[in-house]
C-alpha atoms as a PDB file:
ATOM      1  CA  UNK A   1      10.596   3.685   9.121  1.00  0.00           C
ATOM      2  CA  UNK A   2       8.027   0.946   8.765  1.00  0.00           C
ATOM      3  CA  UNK A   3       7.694  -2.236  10.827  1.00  0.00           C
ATOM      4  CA  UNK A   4       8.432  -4.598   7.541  1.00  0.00           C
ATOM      5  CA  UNK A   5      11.076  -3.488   4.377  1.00  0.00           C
ATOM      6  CA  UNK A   6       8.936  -2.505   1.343  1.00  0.00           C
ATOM      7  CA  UNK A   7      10.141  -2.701  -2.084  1.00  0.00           C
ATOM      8  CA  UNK A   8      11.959   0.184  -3.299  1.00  0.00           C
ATOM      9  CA  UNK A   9       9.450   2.121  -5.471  1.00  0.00           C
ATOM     10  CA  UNK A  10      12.073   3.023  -8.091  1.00  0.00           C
ATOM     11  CA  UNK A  11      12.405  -0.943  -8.562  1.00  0.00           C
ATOM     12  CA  UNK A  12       9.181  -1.612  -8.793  1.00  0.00           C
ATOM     13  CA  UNK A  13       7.188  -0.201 -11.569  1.00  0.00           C
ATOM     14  CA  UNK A  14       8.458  -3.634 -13.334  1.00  0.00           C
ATOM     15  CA  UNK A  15       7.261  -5.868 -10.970  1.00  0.00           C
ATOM     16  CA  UNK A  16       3.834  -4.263 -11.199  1.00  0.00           C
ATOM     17  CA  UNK A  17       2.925  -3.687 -15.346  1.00  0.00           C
ATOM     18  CA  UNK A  18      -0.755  -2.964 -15.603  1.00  0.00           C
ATOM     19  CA  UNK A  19      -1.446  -5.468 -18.469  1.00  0.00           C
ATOM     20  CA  UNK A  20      -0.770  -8.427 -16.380  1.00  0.00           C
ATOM     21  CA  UNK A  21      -1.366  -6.859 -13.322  1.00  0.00           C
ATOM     22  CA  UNK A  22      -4.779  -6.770 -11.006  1.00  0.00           C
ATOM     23  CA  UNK A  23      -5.617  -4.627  -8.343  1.00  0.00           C
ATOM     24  CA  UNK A  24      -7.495  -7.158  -5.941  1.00  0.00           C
ATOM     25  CA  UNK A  25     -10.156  -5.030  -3.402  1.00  0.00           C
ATOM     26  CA  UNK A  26     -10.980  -7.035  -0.566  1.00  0.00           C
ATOM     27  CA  UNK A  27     -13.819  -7.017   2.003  1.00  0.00           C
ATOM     28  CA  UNK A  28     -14.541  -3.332   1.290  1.00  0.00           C
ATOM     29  CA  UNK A  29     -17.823  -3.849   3.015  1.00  0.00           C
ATOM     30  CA  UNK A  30     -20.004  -1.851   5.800  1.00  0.00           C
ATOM     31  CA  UNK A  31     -19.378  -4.563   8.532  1.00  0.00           C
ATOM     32  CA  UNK A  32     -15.730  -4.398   8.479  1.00  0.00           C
ATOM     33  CA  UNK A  33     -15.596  -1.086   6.920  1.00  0.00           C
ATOM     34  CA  UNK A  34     -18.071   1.434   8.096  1.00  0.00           C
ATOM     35  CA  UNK A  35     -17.932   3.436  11.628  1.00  0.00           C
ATOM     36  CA  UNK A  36     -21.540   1.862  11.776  1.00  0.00           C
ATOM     37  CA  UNK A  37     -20.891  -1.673  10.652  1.00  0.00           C
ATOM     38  CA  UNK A  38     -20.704  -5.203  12.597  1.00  0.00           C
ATOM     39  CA  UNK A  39     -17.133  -4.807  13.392  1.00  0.00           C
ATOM     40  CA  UNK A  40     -17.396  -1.311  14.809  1.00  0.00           C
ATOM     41  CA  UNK A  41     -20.765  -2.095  17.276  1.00  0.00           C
ATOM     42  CA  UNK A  42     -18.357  -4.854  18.598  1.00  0.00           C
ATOM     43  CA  UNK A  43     -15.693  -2.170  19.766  1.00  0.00           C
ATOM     44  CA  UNK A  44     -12.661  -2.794  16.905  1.00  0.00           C
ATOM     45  CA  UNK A  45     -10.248  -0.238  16.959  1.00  0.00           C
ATOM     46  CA  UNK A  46     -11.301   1.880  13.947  1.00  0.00           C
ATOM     47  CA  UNK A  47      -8.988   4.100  13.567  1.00  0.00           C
ATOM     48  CA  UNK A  48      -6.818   2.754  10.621  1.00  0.00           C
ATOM     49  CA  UNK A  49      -9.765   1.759   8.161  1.00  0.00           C
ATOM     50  CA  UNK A  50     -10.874   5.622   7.180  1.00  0.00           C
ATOM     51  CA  UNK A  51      -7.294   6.133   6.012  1.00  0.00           C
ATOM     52  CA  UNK A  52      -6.524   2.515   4.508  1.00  0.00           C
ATOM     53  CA  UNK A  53      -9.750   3.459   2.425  1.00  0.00           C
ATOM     54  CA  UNK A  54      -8.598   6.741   1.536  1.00  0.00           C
ATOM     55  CA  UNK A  55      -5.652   4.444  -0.457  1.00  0.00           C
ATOM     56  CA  UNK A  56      -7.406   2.141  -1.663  1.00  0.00           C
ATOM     57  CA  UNK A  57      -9.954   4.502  -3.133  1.00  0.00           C
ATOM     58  CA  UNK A  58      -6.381   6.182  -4.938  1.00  0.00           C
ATOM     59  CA  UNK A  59      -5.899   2.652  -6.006  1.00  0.00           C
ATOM     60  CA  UNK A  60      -8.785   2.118  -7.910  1.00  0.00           C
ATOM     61  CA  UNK A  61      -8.366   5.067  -9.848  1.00  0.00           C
ATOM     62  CA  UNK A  62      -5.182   4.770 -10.565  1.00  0.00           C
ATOM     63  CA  UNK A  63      -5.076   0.937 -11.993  1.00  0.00           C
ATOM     64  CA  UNK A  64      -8.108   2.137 -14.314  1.00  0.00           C
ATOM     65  CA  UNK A  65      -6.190   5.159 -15.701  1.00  0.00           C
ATOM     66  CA  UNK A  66      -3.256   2.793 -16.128  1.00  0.00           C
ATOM     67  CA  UNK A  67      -5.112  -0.463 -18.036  1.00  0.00           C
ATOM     68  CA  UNK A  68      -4.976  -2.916 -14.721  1.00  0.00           C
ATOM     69  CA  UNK A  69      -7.660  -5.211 -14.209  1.00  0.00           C
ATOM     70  CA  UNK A  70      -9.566  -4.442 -11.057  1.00  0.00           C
ATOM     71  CA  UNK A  71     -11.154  -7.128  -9.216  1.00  0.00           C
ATOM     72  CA  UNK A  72     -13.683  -6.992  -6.014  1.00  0.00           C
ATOM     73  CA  UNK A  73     -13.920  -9.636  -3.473  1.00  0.00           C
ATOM     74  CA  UNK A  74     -16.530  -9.503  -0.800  1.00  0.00           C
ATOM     75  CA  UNK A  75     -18.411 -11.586   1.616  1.00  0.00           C
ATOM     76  CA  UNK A  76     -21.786 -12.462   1.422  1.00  0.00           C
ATOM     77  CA  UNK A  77     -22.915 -15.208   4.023  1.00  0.00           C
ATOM     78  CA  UNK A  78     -26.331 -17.020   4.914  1.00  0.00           C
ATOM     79  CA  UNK A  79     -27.196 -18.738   8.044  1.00  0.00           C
ATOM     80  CA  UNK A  80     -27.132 -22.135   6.135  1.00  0.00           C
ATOM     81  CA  UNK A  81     -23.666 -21.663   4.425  1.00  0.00           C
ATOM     82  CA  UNK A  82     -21.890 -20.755   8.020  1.00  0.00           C
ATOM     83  CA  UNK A  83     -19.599 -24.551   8.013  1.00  0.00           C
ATOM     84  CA  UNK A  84     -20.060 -26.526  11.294  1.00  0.00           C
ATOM     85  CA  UNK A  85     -16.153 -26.078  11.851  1.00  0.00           C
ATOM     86  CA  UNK A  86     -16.954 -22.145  11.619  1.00  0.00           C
ATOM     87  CA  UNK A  87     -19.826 -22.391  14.137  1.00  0.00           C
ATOM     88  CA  UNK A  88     -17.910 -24.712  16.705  1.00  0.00           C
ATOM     89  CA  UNK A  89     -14.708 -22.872  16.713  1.00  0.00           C
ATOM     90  CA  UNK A  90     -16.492 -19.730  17.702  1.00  0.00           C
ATOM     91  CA  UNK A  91     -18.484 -21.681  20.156  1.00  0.00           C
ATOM     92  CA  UNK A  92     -15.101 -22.663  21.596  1.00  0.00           C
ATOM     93  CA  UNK A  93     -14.322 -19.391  21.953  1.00  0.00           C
ATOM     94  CA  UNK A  94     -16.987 -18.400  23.645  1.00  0.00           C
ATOM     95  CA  UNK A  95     -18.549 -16.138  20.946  1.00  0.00           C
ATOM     96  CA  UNK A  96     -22.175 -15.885  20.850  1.00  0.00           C
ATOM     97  CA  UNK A  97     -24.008 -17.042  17.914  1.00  0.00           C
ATOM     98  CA  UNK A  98     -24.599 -13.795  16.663  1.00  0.00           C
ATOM     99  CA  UNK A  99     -21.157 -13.515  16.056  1.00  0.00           C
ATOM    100  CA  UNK A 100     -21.342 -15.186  12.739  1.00  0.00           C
ATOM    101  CA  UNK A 101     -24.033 -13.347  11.189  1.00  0.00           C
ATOM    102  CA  UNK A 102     -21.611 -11.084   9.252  1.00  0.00           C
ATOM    103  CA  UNK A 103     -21.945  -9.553   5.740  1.00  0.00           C
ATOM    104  CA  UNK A 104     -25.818 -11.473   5.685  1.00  0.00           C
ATOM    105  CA  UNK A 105     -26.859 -11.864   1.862  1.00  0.00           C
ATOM    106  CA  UNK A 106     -29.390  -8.830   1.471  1.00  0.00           C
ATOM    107  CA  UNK A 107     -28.521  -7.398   4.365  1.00  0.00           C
ATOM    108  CA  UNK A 108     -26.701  -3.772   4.381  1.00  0.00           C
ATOM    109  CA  UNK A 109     -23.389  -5.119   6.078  1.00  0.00           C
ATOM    110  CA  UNK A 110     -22.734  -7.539   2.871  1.00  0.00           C
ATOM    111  CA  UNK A 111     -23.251  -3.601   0.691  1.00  0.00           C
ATOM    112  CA  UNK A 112     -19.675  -2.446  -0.612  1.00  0.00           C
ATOM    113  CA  UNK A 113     -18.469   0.599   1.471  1.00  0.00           C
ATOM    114  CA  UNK A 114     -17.114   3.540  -0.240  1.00  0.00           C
ATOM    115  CA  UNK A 115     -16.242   1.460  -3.468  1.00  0.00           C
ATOM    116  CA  UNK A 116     -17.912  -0.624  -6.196  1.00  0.00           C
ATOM    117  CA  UNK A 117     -17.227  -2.648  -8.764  1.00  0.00           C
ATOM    118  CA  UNK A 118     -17.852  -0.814 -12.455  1.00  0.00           C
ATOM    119  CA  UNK A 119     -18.547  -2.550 -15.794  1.00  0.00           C
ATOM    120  CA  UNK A 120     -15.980  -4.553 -16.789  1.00  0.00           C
ATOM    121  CA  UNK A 121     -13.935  -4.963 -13.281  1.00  0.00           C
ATOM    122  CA  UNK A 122     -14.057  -8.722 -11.865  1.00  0.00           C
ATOM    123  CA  UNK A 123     -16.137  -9.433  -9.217  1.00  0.00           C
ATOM    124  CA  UNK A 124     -16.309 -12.528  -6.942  1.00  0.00           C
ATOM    125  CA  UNK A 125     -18.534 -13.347  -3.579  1.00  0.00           C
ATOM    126  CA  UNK A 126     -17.166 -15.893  -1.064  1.00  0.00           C
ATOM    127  CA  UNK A 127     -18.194 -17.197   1.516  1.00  0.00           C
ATOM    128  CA  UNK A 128     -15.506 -16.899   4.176  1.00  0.00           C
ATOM    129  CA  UNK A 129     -11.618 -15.908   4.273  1.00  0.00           C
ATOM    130  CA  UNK A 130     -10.184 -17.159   0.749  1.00  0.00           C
ATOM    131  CA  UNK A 131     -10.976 -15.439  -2.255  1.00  0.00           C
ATOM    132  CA  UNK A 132     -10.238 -18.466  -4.968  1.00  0.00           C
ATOM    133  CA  UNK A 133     -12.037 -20.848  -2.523  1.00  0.00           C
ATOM    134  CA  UNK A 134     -15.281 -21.792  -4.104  1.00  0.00           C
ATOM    135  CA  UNK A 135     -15.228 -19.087  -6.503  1.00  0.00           C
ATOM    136  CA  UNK A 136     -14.513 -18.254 -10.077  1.00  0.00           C
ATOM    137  CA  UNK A 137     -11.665 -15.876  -9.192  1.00  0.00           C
ATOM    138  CA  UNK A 138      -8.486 -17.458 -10.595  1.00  0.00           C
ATOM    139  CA  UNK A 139     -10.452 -18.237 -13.995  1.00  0.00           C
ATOM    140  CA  UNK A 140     -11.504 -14.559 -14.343  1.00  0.00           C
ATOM    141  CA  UNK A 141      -7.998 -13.462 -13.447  1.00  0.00           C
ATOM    142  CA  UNK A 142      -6.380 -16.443 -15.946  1.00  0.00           C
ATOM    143  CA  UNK A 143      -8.541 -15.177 -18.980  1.00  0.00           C
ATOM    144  CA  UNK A 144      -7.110 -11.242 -18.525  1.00  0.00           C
ATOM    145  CA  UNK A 145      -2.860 -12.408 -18.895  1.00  0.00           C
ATOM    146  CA  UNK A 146      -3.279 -11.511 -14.948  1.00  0.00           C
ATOM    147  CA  UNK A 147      -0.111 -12.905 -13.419  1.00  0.00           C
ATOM    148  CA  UNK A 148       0.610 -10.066 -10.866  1.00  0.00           C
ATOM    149  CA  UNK A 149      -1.859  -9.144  -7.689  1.00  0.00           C
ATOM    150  CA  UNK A 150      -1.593  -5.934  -5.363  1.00  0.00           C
ATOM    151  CA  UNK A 151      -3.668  -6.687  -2.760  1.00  0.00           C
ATOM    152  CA  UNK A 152      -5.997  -4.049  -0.601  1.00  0.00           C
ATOM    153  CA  UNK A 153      -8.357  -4.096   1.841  1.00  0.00           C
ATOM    154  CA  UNK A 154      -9.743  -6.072   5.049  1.00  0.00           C
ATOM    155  CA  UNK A 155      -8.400  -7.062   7.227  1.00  0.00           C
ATOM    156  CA  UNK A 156      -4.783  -7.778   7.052  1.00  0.00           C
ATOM    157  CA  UNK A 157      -4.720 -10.418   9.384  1.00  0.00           C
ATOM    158  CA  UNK A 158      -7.455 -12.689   7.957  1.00  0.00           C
ATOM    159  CA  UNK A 159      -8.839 -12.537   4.305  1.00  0.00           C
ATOM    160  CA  UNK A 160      -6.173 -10.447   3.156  1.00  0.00           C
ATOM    161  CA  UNK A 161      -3.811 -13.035   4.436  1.00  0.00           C
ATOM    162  CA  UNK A 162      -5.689 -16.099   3.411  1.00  0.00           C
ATOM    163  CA  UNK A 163      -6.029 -14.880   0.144  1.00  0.00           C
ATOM    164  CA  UNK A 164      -2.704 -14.061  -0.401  1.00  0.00           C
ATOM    165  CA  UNK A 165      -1.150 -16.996   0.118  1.00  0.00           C
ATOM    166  CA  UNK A 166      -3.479 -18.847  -1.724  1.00  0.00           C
ATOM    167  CA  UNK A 167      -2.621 -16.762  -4.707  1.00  0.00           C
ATOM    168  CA  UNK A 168       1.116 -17.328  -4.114  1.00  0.00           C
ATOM    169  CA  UNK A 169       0.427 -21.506  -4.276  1.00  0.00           C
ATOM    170  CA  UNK A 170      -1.548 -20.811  -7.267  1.00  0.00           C
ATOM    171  CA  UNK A 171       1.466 -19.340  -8.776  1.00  0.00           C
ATOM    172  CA  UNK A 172       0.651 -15.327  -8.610  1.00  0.00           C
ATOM    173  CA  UNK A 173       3.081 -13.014  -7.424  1.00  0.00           C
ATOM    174  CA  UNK A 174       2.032 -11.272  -4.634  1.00  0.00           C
ATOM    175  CA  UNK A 175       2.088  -7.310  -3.676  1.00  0.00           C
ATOM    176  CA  UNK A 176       0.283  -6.378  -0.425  1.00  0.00           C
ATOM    177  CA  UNK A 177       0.054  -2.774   0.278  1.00  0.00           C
ATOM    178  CA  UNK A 178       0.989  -1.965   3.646  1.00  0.00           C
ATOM    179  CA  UNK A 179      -1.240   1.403   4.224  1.00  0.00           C
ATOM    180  CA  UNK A 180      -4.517   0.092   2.039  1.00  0.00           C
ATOM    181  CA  UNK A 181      -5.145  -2.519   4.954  1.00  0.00           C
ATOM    182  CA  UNK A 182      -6.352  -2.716   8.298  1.00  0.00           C
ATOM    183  CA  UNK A 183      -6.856  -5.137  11.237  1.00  0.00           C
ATOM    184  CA  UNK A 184      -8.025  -3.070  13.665  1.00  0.00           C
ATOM    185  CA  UNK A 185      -4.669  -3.348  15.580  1.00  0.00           C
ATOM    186  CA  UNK A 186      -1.495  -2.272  14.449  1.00  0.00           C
ATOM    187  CA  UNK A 187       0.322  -5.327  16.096  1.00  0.00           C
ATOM    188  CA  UNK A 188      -1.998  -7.771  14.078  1.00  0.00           C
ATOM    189  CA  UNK A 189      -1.408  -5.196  11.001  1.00  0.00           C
ATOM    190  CA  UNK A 190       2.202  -5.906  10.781  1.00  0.00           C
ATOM    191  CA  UNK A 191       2.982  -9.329  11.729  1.00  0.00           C
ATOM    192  CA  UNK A 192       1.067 -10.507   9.620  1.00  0.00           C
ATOM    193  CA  UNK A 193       2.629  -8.281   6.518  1.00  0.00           C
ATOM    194  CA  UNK A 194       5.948  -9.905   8.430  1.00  0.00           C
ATOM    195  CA  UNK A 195       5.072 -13.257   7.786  1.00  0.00           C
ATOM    196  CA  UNK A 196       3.529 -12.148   4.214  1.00  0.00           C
ATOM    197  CA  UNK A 197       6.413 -10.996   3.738  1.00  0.00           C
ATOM    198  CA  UNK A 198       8.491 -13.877   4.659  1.00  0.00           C
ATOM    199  CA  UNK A 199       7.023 -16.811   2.872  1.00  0.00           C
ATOM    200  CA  UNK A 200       4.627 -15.268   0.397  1.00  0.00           C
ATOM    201  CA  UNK A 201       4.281 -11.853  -0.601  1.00  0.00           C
ATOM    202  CA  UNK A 202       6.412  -8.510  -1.465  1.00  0.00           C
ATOM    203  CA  UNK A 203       5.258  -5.242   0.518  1.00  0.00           C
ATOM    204  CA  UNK A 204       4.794  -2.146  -1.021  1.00  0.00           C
ATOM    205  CA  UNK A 205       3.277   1.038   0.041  1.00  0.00           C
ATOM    206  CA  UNK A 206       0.642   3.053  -2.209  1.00  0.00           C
ATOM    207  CA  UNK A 207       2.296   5.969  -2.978  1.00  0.00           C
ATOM    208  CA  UNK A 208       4.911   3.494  -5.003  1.00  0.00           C
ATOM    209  CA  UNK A 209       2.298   2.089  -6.223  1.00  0.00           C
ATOM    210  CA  UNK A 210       0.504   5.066  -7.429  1.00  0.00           C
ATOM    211  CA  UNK A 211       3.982   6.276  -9.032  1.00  0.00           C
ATOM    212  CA  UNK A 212       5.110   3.012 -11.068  1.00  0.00           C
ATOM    213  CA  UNK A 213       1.156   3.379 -12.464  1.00  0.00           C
ATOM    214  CA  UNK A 214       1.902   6.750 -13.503  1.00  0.00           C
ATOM    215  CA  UNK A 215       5.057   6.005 -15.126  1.00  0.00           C
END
């Protein structure tokens, strides 16, 4: 039995119809993705991204066979766009500057990892957590009939969450899938799909997902 109550996959093929409905990839990237990115040299728990990406992979096939939009957000940072609130909070926590030079614009960390977007899908860069914040992601999504997101990727805890709520006060509804994300720590992993869960966001896992596509 899982940690949080999914949606019954018989009820949700509905909730989910591909022609308003976007697959949203998030922060499939080689620093929080690969065994040899940023977030793996600093000694995160690993062992739930190879499978989450195994999903997610599944995912994206399956929302182009069945007409949804798919739409890629990623990362890409400079030294000059890191905030001052950004650099001081991790200077409060005692994080050495270095910390912050994550997903570098032309650097490999900022390459996708496993995926990529194709012709056609949306794509959006950001800056930090929030994948509407500063970018044209809600427009692109607006201009498709998109009012329904399932939500993949990294990590659970941070974009994933930050984006998903956003999406919720910008009046999407919300699916996260609970086994195509990862946050390096189960306990992370599923209180934040609790608290998803109870203000924001319906869970769902990918095999229902895969099977109301199919339908």
């Amino acid at each position: 039995m899982t940690p949080v109550p999914h949606v019954e996959p018989t009820a949700l093929a509905e909730m989910i119809e591909p022609a308003q409905c976007a697959l949203l990839v998030i922060d499939v990237q080689e620093d929080f993705a690969s065994p040899m990115g940023a977030v793996a040299r600093a000694g995160a728990d690993m062992s739930g991204v190879a499978p989450a990406l195994d999903k997610i992979e599944a995912l994206i096939d399956a929302a182009r066979r069945a007409g949804a939009s798919v739409a890629f957000a990623r990362v890409v940072t400079t030294a000059e766009s890191d905030s001052e609130a950004l650099k001081l909070l991790h200077a409060r926590k005692g994080e050495p500057p270095e910390a912050l030079a994550l997903c570098r614009e032309g650097q490999p960390g900022a390459a996708y990892h496993r995926v990529a977007p194709r012709p056609g899908d949306i794509e959006v860069e950001k800056r930090l957590y929030n994948a509407f914040h500063g970018t044209s992601l809600e427009v692109d999504l607006r201009m498709r009939g998109v009012e329904t997101l399932v939500v993949a990727g990294f990590a659970t805890h941070c974009c994933v969450d930050a984006t998903s709520r956003d999406a919720f006060h910008r009046g999407f509804n919300v699916f996260v899938v609970s086994d195509a994300t990862d946050s390096y720590s189960a306990d992370a992993h599923w209180s934040t799909l609790r608290a998803l869960r109870a203000s924001c966001a319906l869970i769902v896992g990918t095999q229902a997902v895969l099977s109301a596509w199919r339908g």
